[in-house]
Protein backbone atom coordinates (compact mmCIF):
# COMPACT_ATOMS: atom_id res chain seq x y z
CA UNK A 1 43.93 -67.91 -92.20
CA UNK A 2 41.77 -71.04 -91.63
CA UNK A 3 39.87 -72.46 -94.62
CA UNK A 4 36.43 -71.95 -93.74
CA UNK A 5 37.34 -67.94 -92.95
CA UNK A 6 39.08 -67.90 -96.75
CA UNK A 7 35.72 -69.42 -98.08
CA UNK A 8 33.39 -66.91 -95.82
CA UNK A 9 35.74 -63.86 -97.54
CA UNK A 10 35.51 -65.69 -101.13
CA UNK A 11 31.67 -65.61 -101.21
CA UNK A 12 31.45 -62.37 -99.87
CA UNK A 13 33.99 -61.02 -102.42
CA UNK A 14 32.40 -62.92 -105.13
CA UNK A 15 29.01 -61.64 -104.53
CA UNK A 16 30.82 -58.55 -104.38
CA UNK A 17 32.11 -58.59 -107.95
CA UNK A 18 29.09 -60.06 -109.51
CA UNK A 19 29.55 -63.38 -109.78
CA UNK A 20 27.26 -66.19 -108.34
CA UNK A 21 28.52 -68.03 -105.66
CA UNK A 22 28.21 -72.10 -107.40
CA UNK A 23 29.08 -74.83 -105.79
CA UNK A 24 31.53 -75.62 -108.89
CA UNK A 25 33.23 -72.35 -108.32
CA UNK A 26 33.33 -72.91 -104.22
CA UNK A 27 34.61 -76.15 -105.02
CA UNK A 28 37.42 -74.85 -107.07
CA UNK A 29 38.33 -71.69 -104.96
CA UNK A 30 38.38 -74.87 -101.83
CA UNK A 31 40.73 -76.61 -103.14
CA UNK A 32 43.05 -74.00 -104.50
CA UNK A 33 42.62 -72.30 -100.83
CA UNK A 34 43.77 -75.08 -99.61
CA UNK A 35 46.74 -76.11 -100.70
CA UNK A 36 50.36 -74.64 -101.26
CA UNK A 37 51.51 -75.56 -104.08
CA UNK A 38 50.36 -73.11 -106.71
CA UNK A 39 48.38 -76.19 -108.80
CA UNK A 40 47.56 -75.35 -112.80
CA UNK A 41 43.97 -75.48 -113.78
CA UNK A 42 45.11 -79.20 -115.01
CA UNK A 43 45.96 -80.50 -111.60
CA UNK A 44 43.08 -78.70 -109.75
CA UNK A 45 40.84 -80.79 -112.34
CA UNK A 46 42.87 -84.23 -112.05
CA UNK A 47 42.22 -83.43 -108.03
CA UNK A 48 38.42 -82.33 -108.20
CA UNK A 49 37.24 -84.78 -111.48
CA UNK A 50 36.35 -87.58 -108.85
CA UNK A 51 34.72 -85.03 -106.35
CA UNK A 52 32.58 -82.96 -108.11
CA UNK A 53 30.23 -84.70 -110.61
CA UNK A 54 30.57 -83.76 -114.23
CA UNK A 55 33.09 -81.03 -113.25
CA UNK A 56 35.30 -80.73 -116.58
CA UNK A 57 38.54 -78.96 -117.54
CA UNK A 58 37.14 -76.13 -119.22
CA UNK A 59 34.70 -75.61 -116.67
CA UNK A 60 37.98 -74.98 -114.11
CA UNK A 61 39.81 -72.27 -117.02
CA UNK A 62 36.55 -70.48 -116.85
CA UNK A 63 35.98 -70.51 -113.54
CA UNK A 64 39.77 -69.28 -112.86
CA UNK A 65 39.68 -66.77 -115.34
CA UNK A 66 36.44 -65.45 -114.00
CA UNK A 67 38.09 -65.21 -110.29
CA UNK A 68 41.34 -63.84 -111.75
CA UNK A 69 39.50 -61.24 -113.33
CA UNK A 70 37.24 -60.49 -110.06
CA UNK A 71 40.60 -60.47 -108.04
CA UNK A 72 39.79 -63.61 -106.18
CA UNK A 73 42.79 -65.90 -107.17
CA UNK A 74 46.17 -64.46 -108.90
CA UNK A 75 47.42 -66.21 -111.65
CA UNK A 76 52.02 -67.12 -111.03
CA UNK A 77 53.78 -66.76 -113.48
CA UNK A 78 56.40 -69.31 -115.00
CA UNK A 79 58.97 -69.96 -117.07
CA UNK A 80 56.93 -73.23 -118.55
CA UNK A 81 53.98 -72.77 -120.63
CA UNK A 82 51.98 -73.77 -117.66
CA UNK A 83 49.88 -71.39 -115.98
CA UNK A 84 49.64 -71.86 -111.51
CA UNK A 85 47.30 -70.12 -109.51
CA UNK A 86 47.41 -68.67 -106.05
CA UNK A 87 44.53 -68.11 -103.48
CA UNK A 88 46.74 -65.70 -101.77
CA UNK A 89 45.75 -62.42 -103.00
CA UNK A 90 47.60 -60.12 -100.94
CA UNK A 91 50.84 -58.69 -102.14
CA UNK A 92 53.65 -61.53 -101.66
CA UNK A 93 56.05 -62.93 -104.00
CA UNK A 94 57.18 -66.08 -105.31
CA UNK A 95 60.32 -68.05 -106.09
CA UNK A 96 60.30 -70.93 -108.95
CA UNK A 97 62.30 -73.95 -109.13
CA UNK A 98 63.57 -74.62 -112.66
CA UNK A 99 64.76 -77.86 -111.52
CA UNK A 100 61.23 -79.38 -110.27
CA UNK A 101 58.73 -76.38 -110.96
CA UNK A 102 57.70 -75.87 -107.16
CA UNK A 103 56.78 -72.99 -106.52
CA UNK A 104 56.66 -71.41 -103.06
CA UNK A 105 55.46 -68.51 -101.33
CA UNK A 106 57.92 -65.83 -100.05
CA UNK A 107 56.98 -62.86 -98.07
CA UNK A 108 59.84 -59.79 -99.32
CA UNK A 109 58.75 -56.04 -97.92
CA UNK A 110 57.79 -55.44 -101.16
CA UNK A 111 57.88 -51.40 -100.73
CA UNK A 112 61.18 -50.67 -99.84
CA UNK A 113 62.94 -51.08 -102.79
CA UNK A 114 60.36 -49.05 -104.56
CA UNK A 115 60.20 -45.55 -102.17
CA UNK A 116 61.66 -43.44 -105.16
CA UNK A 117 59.23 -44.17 -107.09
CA UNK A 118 56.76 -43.20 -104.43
CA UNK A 119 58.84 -40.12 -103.95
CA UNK A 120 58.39 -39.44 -108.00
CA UNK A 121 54.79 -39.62 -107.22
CA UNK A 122 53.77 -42.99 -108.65
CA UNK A 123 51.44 -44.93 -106.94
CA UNK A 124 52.38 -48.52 -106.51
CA UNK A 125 48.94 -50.70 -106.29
CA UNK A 126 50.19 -53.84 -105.89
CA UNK A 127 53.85 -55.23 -105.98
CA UNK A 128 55.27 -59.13 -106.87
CA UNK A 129 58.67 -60.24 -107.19
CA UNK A 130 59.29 -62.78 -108.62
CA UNK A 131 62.28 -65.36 -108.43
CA UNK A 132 64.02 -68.26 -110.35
CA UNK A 133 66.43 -70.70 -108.86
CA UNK A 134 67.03 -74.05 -107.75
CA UNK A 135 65.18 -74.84 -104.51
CA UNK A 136 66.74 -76.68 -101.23
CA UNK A 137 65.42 -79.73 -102.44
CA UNK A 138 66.60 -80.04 -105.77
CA UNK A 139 69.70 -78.53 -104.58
CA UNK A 140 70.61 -81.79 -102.10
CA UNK A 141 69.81 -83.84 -104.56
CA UNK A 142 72.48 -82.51 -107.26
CA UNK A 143 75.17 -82.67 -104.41
């Protein structure tokens, strides 16, 4: 999906879930929207500190934790004590180098493993898997 549709469905969500549509908080949601590499809060500041006049670091935590909690960004989970955020909402999956840290998006039909529980009656809302390895990167550079 193009970046300016992503930021049409962000404000429109936004407004959706309460929250007023800033240009600190478009900013942030921009430049996590577009890029791939699952940034912290730290390196979305270190890229928008120079953009965005008087922007500071606790001004992007509170901004991500307000669109975490409205469902606008998903926080990705680690094995570090760093926390990386996604502007993919929809259910997908991720696998984590714990050579280098990348993290990448992977698509996995997320239901099929999890049709007995459906047949039990549970309702599955939303579904992540999550994976740690050693990407193809890190991997030629070992051999």
């Amino acid at each position: 999906m193009e970046l300016e549709r992503k930021l049409e469905l962000f404000r429109e969500k936004a407004r959706e879930a309460g929250l007023k549509v800033t240009p600190q908080r478009i900013a942030i949601y921009r430049e996590l929207a577009s890029r791939n590499d699952h940034p912290s809060a730290e390196e979305l500041f270190e890229s928008l500190k120079n953009k965005i006049e008087g922007i500071s670091l606790t001004t992007v935590y509170r901004t991500l934790a307000s669109l975490e909690k409205a469902g606008l960004v998903v926080r990705v989970p680690t094995l570090k004590d760093k926390v990386h955020y996604d502007a993919r909402v929809e259910p997908h999956s991720h696998f984590v180098c714990v050579e280098c840290g990348a993290i990448y998006d992977i698509d996995i039909p997320s239901e099929q493993p999890f049709n007995k529980l459906k047949e039990e009656g549970f309702e599955i809302v939303n579904c992540t898997v999550l994976c740690y390895g050693i990407c193809k990167k890190c991997k030629k550079e070992v051999k």
